[in-house]
N, C-alpha and C. Protein backbone atom coordinates (compact mmCIF):
# COMPACT_ATOMS: atom_id res chain seq x y z
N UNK A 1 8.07 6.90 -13.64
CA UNK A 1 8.28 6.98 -12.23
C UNK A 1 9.42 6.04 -11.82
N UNK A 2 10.73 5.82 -12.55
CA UNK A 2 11.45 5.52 -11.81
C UNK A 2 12.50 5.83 -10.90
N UNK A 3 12.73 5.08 -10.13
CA UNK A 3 13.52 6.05 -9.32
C UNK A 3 14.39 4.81 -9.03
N UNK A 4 15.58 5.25 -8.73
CA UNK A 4 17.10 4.31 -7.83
C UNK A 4 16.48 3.45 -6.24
N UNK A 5 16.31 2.16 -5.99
CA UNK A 5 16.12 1.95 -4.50
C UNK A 5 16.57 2.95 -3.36
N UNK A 6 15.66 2.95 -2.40
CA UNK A 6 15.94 4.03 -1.24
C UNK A 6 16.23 5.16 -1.74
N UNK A 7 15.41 5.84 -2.87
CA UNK A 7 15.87 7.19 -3.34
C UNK A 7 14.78 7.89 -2.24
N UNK A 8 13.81 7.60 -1.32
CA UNK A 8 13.03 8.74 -0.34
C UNK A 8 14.13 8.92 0.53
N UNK A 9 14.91 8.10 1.00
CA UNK A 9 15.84 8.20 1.89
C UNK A 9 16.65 9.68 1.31
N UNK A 10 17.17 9.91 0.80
CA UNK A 10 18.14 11.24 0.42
C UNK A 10 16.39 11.93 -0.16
N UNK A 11 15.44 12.20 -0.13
CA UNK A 11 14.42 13.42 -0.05
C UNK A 11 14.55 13.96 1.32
N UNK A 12 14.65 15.22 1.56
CA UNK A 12 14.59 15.94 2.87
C UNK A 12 12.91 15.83 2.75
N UNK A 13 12.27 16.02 2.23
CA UNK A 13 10.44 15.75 2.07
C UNK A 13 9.80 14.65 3.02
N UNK A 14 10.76 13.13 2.90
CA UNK A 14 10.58 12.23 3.18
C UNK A 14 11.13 12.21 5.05
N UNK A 15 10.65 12.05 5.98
CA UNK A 15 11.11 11.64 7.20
C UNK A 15 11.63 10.36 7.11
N UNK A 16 12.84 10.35 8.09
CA UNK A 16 13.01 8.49 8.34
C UNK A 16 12.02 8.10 8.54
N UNK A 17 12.02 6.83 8.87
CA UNK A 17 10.73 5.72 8.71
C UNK A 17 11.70 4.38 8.71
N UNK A 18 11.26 3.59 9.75
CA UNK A 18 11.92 1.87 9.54
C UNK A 18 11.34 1.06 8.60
N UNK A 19 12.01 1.06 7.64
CA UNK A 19 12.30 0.47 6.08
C UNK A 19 12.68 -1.17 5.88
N UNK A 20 12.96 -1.61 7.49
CA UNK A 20 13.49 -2.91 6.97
C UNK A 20 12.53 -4.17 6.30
N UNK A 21 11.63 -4.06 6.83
CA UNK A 21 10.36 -4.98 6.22
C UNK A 21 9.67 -4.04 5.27
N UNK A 22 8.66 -4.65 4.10
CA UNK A 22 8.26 -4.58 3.13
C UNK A 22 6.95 -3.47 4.05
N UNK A 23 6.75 -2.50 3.25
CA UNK A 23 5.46 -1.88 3.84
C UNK A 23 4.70 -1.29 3.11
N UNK A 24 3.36 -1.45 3.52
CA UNK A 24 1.81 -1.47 2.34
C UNK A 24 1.62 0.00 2.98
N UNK A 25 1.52 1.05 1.95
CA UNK A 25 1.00 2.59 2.41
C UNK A 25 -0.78 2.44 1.98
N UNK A 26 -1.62 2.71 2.23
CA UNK A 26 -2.84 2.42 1.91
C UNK A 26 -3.60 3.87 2.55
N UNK A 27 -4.90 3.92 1.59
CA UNK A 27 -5.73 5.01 2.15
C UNK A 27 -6.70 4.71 3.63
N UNK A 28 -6.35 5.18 4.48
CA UNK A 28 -7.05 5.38 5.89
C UNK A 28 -8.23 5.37 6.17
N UNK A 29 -8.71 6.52 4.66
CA UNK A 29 -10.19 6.80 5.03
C UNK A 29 -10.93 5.59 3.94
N UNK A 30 -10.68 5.28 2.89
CA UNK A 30 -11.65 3.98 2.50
C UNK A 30 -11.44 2.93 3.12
N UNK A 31 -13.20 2.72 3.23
CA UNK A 31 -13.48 1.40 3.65
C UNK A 31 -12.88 -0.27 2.63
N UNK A 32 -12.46 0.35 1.94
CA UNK A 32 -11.94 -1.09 0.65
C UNK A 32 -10.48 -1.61 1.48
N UNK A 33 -9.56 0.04 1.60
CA UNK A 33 -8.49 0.17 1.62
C UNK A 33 -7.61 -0.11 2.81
N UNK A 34 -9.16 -0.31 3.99
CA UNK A 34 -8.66 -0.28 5.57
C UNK A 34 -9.05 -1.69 5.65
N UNK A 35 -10.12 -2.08 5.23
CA UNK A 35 -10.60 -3.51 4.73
C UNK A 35 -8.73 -4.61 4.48
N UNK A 36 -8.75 -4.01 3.03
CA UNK A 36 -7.33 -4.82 2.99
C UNK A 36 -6.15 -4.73 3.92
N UNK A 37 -6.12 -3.71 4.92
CA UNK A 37 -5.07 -3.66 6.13
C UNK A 37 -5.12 -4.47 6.70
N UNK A 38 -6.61 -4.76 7.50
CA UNK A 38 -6.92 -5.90 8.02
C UNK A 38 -7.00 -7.34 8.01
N UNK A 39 -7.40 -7.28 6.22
CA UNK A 39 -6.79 -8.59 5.57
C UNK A 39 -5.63 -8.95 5.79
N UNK A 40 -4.47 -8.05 5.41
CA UNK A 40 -3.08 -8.39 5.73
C UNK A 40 -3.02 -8.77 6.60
N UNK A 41 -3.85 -7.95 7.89
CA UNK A 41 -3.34 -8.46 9.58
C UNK A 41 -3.48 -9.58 10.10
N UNK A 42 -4.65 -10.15 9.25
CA UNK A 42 -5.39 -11.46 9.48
C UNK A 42 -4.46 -12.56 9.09
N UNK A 43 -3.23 -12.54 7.93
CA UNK A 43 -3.28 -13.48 6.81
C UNK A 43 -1.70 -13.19 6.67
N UNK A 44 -1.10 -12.54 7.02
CA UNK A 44 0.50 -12.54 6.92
C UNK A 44 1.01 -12.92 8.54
N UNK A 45 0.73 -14.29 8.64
CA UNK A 45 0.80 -15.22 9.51
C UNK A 45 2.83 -14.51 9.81
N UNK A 46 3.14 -14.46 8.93
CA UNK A 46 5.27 -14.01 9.22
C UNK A 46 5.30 -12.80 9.52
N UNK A 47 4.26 -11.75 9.58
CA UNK A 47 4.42 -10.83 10.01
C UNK A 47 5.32 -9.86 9.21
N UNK A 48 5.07 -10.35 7.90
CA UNK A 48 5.81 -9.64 6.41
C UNK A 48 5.99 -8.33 6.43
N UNK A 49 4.72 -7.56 6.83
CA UNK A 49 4.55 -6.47 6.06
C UNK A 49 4.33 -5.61 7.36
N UNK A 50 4.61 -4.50 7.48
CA UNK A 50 4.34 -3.24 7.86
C UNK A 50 3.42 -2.43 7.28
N UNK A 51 2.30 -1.41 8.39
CA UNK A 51 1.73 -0.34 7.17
C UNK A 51 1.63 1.01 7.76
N UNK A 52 1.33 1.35 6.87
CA UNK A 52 1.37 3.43 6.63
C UNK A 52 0.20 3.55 6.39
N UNK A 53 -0.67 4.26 7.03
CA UNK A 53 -1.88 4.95 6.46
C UNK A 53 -1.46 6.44 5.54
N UNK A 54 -2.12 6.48 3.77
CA UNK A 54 -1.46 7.27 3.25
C UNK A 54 -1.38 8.73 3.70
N UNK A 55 -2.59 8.65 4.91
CA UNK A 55 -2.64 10.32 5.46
C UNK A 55 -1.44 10.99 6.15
N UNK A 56 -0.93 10.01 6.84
CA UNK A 56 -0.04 10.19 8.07
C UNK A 56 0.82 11.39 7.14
N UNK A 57 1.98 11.61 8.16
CA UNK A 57 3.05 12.91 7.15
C UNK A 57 3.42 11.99 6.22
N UNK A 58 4.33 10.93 6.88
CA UNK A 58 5.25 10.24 6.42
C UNK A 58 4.43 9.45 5.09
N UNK A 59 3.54 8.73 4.90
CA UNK A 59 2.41 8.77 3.68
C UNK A 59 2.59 9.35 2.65
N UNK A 60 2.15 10.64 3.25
CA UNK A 60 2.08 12.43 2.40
C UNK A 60 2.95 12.13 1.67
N UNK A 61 3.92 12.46 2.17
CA UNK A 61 5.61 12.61 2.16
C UNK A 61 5.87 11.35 0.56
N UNK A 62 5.64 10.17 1.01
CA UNK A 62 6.19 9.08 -0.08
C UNK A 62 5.25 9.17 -1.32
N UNK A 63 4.09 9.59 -1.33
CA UNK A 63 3.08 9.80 -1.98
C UNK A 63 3.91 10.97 -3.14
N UNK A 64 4.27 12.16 -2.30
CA UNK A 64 4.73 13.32 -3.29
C UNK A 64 5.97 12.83 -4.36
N UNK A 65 6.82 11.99 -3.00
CA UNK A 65 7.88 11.95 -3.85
C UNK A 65 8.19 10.67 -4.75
N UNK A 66 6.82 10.01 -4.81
CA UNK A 66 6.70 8.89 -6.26
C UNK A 66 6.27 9.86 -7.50
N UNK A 67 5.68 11.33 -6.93
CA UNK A 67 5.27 12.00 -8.00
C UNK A 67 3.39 11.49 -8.11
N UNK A 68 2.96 11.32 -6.83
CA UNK A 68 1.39 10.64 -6.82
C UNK A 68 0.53 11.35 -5.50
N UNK A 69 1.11 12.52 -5.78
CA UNK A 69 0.84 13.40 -5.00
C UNK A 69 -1.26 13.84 -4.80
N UNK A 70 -1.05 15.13 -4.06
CA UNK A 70 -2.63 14.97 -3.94
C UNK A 70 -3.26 14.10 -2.61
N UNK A 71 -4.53 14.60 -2.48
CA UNK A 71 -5.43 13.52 -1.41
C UNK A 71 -6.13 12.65 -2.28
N UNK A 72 -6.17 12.14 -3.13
CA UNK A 72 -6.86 10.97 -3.90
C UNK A 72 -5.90 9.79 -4.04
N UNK A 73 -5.59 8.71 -2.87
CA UNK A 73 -5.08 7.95 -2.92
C UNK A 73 -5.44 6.70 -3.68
N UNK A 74 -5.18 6.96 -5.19
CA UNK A 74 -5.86 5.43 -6.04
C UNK A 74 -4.93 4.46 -6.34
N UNK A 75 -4.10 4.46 -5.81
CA UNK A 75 -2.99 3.40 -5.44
C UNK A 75 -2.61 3.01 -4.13
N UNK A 76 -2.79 1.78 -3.92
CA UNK A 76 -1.68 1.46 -2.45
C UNK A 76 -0.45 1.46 -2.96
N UNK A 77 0.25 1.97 -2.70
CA UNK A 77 1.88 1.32 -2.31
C UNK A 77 2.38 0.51 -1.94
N UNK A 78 3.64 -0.52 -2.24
CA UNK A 78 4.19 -1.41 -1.90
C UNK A 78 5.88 -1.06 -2.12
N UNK A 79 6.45 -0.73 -0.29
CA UNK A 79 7.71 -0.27 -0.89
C UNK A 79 8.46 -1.73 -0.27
N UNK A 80 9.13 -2.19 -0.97
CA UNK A 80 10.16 -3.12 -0.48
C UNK A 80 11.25 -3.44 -1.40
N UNK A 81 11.97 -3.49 -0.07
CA UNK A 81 13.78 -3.01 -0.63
C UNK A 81 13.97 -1.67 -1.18
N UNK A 82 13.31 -1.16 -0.91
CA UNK A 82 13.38 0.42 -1.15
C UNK A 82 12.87 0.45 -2.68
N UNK A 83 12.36 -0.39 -2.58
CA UNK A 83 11.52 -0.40 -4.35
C UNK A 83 9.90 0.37 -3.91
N UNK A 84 9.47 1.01 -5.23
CA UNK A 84 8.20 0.89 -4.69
C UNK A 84 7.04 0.40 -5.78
N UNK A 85 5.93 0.02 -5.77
CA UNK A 85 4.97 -1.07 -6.65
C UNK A 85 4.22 -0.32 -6.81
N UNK A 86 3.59 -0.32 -7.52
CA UNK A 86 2.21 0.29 -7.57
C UNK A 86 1.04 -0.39 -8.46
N UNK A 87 -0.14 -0.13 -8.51
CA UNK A 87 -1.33 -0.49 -8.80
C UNK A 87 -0.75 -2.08 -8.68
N UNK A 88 -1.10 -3.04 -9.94
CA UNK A 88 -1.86 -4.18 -9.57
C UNK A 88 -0.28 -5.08 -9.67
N UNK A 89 0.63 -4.64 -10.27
CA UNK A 89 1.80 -4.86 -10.08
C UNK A 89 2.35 -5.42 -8.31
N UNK A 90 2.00 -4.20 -7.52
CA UNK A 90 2.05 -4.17 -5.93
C UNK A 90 0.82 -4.69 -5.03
N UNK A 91 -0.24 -4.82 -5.64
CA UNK A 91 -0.97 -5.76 -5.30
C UNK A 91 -0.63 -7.34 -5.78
N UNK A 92 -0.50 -7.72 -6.70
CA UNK A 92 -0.13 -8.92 -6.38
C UNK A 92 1.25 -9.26 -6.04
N UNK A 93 1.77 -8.28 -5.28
CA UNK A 93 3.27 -8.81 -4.86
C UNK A 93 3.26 -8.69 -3.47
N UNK A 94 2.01 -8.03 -2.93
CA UNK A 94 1.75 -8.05 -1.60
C UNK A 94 0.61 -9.40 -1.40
N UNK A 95 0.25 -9.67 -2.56
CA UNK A 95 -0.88 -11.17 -2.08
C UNK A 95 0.21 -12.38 -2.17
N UNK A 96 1.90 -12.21 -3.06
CA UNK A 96 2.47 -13.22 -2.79
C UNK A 96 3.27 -13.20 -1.43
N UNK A 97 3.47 -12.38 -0.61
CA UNK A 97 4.27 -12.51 0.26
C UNK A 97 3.19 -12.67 1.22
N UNK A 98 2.00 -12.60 1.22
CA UNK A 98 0.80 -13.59 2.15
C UNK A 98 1.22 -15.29 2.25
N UNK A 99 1.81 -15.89 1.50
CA UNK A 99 2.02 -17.23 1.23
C UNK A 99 0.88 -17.55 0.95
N UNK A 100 1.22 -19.02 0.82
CA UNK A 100 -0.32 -19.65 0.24
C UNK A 100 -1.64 -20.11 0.71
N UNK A 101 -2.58 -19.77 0.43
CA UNK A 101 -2.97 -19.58 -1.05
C UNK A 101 -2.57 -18.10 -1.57
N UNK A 102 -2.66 -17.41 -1.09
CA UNK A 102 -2.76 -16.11 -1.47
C UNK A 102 -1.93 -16.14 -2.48
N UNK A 103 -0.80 -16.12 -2.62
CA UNK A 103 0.32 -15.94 -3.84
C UNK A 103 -0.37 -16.62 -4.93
N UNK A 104 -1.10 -17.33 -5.33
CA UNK A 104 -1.87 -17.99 -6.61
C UNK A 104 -2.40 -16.74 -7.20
N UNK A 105 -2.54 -15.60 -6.42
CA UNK A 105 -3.23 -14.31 -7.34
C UNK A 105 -1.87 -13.75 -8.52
N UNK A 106 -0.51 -14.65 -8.06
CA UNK A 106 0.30 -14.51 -9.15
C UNK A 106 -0.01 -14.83 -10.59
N UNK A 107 -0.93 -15.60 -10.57
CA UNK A 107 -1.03 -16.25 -11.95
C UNK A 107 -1.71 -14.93 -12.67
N UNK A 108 -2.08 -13.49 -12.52
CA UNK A 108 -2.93 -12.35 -12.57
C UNK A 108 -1.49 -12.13 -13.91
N UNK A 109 -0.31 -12.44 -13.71
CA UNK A 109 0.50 -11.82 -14.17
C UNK A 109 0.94 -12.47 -16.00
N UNK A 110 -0.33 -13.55 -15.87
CA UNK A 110 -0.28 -13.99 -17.39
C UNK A 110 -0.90 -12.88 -18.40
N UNK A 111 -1.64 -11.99 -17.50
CA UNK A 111 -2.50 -10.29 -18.23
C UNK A 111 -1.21 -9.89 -18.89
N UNK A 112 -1.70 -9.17 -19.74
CA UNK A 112 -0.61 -7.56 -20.42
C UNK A 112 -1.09 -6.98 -18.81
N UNK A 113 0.28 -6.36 -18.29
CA UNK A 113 0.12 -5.13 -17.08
C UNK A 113 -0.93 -4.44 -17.55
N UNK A 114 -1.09 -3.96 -18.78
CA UNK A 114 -1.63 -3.09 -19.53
C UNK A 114 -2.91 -3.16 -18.99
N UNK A 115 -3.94 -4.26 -19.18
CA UNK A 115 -5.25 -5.20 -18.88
C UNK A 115 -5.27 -4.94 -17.41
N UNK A 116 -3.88 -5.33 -16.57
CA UNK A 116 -4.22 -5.13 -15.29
C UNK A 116 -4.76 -3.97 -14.70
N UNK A 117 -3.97 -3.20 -15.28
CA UNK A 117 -3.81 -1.61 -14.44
C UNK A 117 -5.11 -1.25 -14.78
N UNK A 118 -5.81 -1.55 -16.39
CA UNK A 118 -6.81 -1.21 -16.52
C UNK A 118 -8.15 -1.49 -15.55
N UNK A 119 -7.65 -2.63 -15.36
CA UNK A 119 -8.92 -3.13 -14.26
C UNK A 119 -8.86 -2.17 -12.61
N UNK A 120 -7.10 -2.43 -12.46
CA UNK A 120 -7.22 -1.59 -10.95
C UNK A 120 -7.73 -0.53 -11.07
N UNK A 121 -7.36 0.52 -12.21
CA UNK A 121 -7.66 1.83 -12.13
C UNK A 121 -9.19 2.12 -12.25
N UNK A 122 -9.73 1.20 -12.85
CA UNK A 122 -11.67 1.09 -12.43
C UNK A 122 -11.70 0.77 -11.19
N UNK A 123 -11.28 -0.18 -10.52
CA UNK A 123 -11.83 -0.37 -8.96
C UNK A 123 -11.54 0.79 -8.53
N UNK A 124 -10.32 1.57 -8.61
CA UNK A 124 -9.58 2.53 -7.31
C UNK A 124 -10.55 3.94 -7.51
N UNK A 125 -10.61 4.69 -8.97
CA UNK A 125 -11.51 5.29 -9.24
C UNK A 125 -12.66 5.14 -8.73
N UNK A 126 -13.71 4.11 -8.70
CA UNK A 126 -14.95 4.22 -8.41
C UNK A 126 -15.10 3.48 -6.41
N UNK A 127 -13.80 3.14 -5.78
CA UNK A 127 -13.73 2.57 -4.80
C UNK A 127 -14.31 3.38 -3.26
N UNK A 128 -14.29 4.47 -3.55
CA UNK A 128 -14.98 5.64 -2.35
C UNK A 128 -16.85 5.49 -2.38
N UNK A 129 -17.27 5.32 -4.03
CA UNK A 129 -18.14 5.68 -4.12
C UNK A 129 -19.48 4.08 -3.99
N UNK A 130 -18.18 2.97 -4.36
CA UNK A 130 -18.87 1.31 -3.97
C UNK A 130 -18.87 1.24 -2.74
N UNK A 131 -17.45 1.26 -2.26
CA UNK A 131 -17.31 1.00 -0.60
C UNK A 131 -17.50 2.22 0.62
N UNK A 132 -17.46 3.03 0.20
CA UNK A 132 -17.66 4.30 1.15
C UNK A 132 -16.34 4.72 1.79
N UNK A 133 -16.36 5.67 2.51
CA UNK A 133 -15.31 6.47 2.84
C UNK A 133 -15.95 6.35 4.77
N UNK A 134 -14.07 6.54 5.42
CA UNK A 134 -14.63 6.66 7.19
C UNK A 134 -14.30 8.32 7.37
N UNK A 135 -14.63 8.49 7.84
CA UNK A 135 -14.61 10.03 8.58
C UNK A 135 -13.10 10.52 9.00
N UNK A 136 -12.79 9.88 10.23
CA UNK A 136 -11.85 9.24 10.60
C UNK A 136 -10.73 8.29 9.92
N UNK A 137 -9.40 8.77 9.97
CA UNK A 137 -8.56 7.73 9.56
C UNK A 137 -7.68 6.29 10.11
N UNK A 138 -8.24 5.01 9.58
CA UNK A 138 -7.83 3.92 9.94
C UNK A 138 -6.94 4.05 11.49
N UNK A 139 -7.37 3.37 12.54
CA UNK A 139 -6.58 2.85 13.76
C UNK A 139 -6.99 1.64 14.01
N UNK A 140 -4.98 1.02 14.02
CA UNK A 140 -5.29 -0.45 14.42
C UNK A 140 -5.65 -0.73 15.88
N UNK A 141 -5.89 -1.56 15.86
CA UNK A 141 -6.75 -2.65 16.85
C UNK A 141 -5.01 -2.47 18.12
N UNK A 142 -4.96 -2.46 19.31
CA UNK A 142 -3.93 -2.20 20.13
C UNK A 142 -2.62 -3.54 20.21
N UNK A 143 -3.06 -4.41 19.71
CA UNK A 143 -2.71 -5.36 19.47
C UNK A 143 -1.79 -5.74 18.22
N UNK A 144 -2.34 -4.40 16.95
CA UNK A 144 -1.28 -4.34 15.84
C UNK A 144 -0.59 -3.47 15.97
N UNK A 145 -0.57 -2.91 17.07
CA UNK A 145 0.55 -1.14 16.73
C UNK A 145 1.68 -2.07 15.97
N UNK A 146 2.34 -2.43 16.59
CA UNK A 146 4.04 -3.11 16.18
C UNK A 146 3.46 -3.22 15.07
N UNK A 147 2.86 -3.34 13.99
CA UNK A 147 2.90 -3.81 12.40
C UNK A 147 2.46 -2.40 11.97
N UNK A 148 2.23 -1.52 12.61
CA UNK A 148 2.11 -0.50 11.82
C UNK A 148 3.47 0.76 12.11
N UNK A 149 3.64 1.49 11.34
CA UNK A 149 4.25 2.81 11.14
C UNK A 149 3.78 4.06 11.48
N UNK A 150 3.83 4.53 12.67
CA UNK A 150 3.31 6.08 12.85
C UNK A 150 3.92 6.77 12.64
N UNK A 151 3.34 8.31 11.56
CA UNK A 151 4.26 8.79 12.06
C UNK A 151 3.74 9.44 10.32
């Protein structure tokens, strides 16, 4: 899955979308996944990150064209600088730009990726069926629109 920075940008698939800050695409309908939105909202005191619920088009859209297509969102996303992260790689690069403490989940990166991914891909797999699923997809609180992406 690699691709050139800002390669969604030249997908006609992909809609614009404001790209300048780092932004977490996450699933809407788990409770794990809306859970960690909120974490972010709580805890990125700089106002780092932007997010996408993966349902939205624009979601859809970045989802297909990482090639992670489908409604089974078992990855969040982490696109910044037109890069994009995935599994535990993009999780802990979204717990370092929390500042500290949070960035100490860097030390995750003494694992083989290998070990990591293994572990994410057990949580994300079995994550609907520990934490449950909402009906409804994720809406922030009126107070976060500006940190999120509609659309």
């Amino acid at each position: 899955m690699t691709q050139f920075p800002y390669s969604y940008r030249t997908d006609a698939q992909v809609p614009a979308f404001p790209d300048e800050k780092p932004i977490i695409v996450f699933d809407g309908h788990c409770v794990l996944c809306s859970g960690w939105a909120n974490f972010v909202l709580r805890h990125d005191k700089r106002k780092t990150y932007r997010l996408l619920a993966a349902q939205s088009p624009i979601g859809q859209a970045l989802y297909q064209h990482y090639g992670l297509g489908g409604d089974d969102y078992q990855s969040n996303l982490l696109i910044q600088d037109g890069t994009v992260f995935i599994k535990s790689e993009g999780t802990i690069r979204m717990f370092r730009g929390l500042g500290w403490p949070w960035r100490a989940v860097g030390l995750l990166r003494a694992l083989p990726p290998a070990w990591r991914d293994w572990l994410y891909d057990g949580l994300a797999r079995n994550r609907l069926r520990w934490f449950g699923s909402q009906d409804s997809c994720y809406l922030p609180a009126p107070e976060d629109l500006d940190r999120f992406i509609v659309g």
